[in-house]
N, C-alpha and C. Protein backbone atom coordinates (compact mmCIF):
# COMPACT_ATOMS: atom_id res chain seq x y z
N UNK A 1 -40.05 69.23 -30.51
CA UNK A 1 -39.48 68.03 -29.94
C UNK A 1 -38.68 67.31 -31.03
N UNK A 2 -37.53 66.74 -30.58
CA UNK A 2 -36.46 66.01 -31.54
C UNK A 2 -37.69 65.15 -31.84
N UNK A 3 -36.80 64.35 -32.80
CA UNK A 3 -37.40 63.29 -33.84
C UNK A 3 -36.45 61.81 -32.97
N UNK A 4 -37.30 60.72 -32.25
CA UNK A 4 -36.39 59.83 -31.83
C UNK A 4 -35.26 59.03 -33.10
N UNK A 5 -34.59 58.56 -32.43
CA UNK A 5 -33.36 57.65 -33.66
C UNK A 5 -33.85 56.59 -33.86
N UNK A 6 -34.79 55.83 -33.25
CA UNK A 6 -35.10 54.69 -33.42
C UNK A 6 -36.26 54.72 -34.60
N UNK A 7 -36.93 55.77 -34.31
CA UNK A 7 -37.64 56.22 -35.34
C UNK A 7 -39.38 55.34 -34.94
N UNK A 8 -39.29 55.04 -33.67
CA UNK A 8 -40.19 53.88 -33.44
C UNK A 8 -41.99 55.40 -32.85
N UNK A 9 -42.75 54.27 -32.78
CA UNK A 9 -43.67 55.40 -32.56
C UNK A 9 -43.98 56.15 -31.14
N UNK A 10 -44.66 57.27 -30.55
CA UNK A 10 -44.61 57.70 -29.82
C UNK A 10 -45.82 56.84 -28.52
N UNK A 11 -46.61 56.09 -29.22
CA UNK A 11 -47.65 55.30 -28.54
C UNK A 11 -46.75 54.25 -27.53
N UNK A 12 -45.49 53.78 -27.90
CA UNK A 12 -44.70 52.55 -27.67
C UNK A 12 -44.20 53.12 -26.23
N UNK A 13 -44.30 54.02 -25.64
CA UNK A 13 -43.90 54.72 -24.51
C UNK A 13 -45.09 54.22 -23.76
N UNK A 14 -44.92 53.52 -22.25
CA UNK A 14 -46.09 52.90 -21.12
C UNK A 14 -46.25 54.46 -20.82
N UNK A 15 -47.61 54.68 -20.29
CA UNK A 15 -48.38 55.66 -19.80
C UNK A 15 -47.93 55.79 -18.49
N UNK A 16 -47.70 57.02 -17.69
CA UNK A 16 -47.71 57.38 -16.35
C UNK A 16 -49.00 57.24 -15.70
N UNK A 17 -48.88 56.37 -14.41
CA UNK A 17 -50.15 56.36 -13.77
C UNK A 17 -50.38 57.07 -12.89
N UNK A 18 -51.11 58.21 -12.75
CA UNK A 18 -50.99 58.86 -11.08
C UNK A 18 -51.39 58.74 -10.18
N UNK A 19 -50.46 58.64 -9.48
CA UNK A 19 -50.63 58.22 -7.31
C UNK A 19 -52.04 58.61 -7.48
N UNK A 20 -52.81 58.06 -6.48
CA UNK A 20 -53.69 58.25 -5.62
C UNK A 20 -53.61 59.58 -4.56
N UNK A 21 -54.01 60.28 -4.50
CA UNK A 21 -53.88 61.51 -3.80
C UNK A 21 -54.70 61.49 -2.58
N UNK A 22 -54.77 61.49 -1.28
CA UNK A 22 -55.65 61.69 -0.11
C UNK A 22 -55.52 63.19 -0.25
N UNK A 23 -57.40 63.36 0.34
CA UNK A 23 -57.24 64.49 0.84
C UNK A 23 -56.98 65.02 1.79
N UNK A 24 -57.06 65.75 2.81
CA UNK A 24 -56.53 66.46 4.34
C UNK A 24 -56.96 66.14 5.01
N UNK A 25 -58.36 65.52 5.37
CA UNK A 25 -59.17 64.82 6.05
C UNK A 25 -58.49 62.98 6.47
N UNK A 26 -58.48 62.83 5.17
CA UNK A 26 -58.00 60.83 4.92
C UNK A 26 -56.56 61.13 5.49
N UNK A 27 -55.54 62.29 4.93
CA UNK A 27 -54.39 61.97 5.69
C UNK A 27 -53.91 61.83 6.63
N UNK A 28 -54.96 63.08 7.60
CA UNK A 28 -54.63 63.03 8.97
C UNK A 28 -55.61 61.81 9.86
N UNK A 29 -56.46 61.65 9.30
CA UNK A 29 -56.97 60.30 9.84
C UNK A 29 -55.94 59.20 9.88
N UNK A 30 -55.43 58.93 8.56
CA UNK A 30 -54.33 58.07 8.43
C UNK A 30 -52.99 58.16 9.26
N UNK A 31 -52.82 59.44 9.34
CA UNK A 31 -51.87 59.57 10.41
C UNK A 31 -52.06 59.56 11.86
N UNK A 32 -53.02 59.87 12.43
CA UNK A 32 -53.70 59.23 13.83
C UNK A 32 -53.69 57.60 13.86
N UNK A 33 -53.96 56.94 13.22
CA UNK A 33 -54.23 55.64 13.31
C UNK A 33 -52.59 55.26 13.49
N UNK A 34 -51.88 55.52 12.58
CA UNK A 34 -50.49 55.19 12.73
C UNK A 34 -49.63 55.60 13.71
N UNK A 35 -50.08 56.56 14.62
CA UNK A 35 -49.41 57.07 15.89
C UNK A 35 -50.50 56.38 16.83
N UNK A 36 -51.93 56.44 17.06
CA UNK A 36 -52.12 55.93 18.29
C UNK A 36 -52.93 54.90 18.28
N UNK A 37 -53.32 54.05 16.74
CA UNK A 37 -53.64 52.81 16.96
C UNK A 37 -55.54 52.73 16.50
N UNK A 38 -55.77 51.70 15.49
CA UNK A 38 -56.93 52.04 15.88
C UNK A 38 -58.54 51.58 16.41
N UNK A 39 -58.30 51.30 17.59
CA UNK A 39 -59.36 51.25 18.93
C UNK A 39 -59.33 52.67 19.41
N UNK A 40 -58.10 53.15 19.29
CA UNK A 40 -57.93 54.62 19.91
C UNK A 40 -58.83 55.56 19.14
N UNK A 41 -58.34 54.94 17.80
CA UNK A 41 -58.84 56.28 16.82
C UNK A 41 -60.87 56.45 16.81
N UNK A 42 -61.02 54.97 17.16
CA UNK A 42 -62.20 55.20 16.92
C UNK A 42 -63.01 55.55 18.26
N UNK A 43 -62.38 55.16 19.52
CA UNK A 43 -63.17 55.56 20.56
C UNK A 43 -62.95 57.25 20.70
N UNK A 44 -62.05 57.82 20.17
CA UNK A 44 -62.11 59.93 19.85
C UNK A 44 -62.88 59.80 18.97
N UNK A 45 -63.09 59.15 17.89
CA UNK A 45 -63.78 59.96 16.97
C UNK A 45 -65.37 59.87 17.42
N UNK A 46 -65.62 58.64 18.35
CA UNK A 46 -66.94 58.37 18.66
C UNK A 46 -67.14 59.49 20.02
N UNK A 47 -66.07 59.85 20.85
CA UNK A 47 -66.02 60.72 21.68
C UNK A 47 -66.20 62.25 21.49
N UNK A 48 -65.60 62.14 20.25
CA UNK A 48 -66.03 63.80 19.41
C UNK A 48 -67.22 63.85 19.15
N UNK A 49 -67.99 62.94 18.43
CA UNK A 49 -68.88 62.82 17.72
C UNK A 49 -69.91 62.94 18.59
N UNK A 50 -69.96 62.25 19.89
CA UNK A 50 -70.88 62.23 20.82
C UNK A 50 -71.32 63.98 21.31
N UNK A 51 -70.23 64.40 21.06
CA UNK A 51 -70.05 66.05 22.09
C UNK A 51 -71.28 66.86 21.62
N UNK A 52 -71.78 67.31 22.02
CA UNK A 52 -72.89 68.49 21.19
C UNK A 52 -72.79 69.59 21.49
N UNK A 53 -72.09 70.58 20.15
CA UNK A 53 -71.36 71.98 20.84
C UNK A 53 -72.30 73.20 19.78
């Protein structure tokens, strides 16, 4: 790696913070709620949940 011109130190650079990542579960939950609302979301999930298969 070059040598900067300023000659200043490499600490003086702010840190990258990384996103928050959902997993496949939280996203598509998240994306149900945002298409059908959620009273909807929770009376399926209580409707699934009820089922005994």
């Amino acid at each position: 790696m070059a040598p900067r011109r300023s000659g200043g130190s490499q600490t003086t650079i702010p840190l990258r913070r990384p996103r928050r990542v959902h997993d496949r579960d939280e996203a598509a939950c998240l994306r149900a709620v945002a298409k059908l609302g959620p009273e909807t979301t929770k009376q399926l999930r209580a409707d699934w949940n009820s089922w005994d298969t």
